[in-house]
Each structure stands twice: as structure tokens, then as C-alpha cells.
C-alpha atoms as a PDB file:
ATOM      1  CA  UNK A   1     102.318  57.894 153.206  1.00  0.00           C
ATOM      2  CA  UNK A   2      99.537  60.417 153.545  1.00  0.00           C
ATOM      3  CA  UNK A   3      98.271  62.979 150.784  1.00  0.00           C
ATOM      4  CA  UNK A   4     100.614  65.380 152.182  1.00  0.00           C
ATOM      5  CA  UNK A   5     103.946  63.491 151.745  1.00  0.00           C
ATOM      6  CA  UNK A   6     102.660  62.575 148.970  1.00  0.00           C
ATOM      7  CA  UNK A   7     102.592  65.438 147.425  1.00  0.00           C
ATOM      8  CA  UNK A   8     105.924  66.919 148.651  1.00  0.00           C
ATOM      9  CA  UNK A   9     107.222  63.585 147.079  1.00  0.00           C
ATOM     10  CA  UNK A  10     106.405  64.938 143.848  1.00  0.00           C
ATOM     11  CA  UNK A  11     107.878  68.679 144.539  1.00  0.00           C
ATOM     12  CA  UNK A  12     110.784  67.215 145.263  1.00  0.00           C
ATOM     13  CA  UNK A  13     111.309  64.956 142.196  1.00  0.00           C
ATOM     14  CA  UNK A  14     110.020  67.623 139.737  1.00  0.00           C
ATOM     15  CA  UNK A  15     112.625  70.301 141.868  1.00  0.00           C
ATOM     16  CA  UNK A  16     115.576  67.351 141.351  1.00  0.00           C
ATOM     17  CA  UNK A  17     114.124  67.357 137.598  1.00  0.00           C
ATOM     18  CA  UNK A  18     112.400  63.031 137.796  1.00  0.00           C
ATOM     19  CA  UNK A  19     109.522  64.161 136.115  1.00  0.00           C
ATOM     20  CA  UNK A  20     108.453  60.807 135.516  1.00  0.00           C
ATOM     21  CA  UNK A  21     108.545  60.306 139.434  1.00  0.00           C
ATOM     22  CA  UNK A  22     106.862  64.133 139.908  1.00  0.00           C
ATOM     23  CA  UNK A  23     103.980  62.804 137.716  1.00  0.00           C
ATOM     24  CA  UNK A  24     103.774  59.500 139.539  1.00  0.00           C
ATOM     25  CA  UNK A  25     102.960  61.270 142.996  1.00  0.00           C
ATOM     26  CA  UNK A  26     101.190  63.929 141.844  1.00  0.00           C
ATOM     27  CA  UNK A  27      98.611  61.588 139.776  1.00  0.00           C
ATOM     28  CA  UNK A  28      97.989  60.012 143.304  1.00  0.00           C
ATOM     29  CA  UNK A  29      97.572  63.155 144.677  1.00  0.00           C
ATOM     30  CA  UNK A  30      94.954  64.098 142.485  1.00  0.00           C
ATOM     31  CA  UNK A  31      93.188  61.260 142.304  1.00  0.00           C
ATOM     32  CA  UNK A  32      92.733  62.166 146.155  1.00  0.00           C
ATOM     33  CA  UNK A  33      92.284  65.584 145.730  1.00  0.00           C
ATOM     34  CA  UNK A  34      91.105  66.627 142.206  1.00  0.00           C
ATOM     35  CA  UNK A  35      90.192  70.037 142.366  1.00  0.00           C
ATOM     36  CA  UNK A  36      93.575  71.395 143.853  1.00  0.00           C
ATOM     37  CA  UNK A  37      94.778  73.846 142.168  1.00  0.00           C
ATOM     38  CA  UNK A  38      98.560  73.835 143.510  1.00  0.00           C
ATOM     39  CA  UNK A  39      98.659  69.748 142.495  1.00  0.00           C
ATOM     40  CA  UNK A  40      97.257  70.370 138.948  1.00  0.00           C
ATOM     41  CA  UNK A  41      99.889  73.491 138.312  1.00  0.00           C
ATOM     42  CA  UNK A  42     102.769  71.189 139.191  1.00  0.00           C
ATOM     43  CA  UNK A  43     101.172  67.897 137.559  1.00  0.00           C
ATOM     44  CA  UNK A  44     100.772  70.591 134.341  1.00  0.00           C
ATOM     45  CA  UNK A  45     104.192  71.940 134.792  1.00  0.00           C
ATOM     46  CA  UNK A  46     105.819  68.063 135.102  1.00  0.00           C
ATOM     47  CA  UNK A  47     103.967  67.022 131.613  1.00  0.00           C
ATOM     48  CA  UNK A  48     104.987  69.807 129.937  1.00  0.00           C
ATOM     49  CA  UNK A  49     108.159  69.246 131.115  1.00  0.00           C
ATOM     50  CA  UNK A  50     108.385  65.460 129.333  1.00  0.00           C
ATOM     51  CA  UNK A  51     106.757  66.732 126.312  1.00  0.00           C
ATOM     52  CA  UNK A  52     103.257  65.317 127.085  1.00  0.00           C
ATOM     53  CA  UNK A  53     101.628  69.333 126.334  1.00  0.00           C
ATOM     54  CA  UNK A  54      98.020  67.293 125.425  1.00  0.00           C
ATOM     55  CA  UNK A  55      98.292  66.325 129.247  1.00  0.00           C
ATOM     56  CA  UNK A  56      99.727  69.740 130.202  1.00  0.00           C
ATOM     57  CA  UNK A  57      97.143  71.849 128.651  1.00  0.00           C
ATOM     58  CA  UNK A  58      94.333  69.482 130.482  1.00  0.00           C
ATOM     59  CA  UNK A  59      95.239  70.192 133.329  1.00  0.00           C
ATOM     60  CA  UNK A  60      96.275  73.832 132.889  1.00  0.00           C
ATOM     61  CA  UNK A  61      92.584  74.176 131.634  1.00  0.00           C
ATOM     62  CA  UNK A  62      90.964  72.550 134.541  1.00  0.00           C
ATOM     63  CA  UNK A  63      92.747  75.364 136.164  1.00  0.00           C
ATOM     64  CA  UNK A  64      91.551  78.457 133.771  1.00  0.00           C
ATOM     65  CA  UNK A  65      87.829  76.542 134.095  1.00  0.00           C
ATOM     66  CA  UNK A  66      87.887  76.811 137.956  1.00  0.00           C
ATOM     67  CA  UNK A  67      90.067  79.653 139.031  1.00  0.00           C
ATOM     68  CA  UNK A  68      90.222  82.200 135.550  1.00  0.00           C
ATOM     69  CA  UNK A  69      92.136  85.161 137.711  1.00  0.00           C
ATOM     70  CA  UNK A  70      95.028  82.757 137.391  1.00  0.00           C
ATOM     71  CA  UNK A  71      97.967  84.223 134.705  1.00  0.00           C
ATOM     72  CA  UNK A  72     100.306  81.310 134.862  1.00  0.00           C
ATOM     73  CA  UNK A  73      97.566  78.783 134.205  1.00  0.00           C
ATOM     74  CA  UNK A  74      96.827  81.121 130.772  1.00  0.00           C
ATOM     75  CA  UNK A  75     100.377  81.350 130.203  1.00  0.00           C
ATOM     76  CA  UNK A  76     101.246  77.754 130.470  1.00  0.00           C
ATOM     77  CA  UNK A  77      98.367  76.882 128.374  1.00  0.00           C
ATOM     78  CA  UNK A  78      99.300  79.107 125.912  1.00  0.00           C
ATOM     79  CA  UNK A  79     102.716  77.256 125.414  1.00  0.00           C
ATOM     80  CA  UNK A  80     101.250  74.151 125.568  1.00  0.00           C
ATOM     81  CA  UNK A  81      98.595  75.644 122.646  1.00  0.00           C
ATOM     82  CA  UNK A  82     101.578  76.640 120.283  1.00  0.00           C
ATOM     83  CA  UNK A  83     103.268  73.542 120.829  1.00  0.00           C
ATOM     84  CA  UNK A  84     100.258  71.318 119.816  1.00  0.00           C
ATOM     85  CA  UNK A  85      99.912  73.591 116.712  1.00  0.00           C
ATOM     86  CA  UNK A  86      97.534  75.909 117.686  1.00  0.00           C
ATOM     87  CA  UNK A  87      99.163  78.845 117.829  1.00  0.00           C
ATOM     88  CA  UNK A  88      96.677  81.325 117.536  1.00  0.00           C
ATOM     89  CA  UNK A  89      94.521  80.282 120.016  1.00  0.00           C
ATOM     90  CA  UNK A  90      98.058  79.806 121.893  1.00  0.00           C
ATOM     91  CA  UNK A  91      98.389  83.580 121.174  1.00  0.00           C
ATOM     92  CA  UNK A  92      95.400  84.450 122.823  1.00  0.00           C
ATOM     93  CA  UNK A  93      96.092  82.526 126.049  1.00  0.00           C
ATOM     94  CA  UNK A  94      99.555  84.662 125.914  1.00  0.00           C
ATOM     95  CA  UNK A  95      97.356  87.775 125.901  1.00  0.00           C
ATOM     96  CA  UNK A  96      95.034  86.866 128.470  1.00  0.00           C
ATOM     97  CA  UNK A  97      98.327  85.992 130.859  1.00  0.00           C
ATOM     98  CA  UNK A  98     100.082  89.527 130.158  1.00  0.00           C
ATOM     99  CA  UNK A  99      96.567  91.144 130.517  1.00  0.00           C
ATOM    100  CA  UNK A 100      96.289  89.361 134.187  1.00  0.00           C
ATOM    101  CA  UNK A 101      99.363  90.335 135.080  1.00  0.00           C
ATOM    102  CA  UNK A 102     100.915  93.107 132.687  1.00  0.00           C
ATOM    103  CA  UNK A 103     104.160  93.505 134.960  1.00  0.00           C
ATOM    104  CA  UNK A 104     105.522  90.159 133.733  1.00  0.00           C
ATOM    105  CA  UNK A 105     108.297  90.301 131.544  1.00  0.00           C
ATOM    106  CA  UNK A 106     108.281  86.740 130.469  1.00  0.00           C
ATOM    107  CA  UNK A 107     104.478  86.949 129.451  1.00  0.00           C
ATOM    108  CA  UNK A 108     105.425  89.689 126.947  1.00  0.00           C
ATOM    109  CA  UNK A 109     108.461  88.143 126.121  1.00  0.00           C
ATOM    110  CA  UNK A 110     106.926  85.143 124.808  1.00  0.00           C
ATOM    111  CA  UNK A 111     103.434  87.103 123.684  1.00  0.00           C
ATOM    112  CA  UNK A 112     106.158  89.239 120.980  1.00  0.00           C
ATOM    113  CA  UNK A 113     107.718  86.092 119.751  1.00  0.00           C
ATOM    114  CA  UNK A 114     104.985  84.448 118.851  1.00  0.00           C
ATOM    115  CA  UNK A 115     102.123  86.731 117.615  1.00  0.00           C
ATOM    116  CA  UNK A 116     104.643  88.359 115.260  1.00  0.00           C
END
């Protein structure tokens, strides 16, 4: 199986909702291919997803490090932030998302329920 299959192996079981199998290909993936960004979003987005937010917010950070135009990588760190305990910086990571991208409802959504 190349890189490619490889990696719509994982789409497909974090789509289906087998995180445990999205995180299996996608670690392969980027052990191939570290610095994409698509691969680190979904390998962020499937820990998150099984609770693992220490290993979420890694990899959204790598993301914010190497590409800082990019909202959802702010956003999702945020969440990951608040659900570690951090919620101020969390809050700030919120901002920084809606700021990026002020049309998005769910940004400001989230960025009212937890800075209040």
C-alpha cells in the first residue's frame, strides 16, 4: 500500500468514526511525510476525537508553528487547550481562530462560551 492509500485508509476510518484505525494509518503516514499539513489536521482531529487532546494539541501546534494563517488549527487547539485545563490560553487560541476567519459562526460560538 503506498502513502497515498494509506492515507485515504485513514479518511475513511475516521469518516466511518474507527478512530483507533484513522490514527493507525495516519501515524504511518506521517512518519512518511511529517510536515503535511492535511495528515496532521486529520491525525489532530482523530486524537481529539478518542480523548487523547495532549496528542491533539501536538499536532494542531505543529500546524500553527508551520502554517499560522491556518484558523482551524487555532481553533482546534484552543479546544484541546480548555480541555487540558488551560483555558485561558485556550481562550486566546479561540480569538486568534475568529480573528482569522471572523465569518465563522462556530469560532464565536465557542469563543462566547468560554471566555465568559
Amino acid at each position: 500500500m503506498d502513502i497515498y492509500e494509506e492515507f485515504l485508509e485513514g479518511k475513511k476510518a475516521f469518516i466511518r468514526g474507527d478512530y483507533e484505525l484513522a490514527v493507525y494509518y495516519l501515524r504511518k503516514v506521517k512518519r512518511k511525510e511529517p510536515s503535511k499539513i492535511s495528515v496532521r489536521e486529520l491525525l489532530g482531529r482523530a486524537y481529539y476525537s478518542l480523548r487523547k487532546y495532549k496528542k491533539a494539541l501536538q499536532e494542531f501546534e505543529f500546524i500553527i508553528f508551520n502554517k499560522p494563517d491556518q484558523d482551524y488549527a487555532y481553533f482546534a487547539a484552543g479546544l484541546c487547550l480548555i480541555k487540558l485545563g488551560r483555558r485561558e490560553e485556550g481562550v486566546e487560541n479561540l480569538r486568534i481562530a475568529l480573528a482569522l476567519n471572523p465569518t465563522n459562526s462556530d469560532y464565536k460560538n465557542y469563543l462566547d462560551r468560554f471566555s465568559g
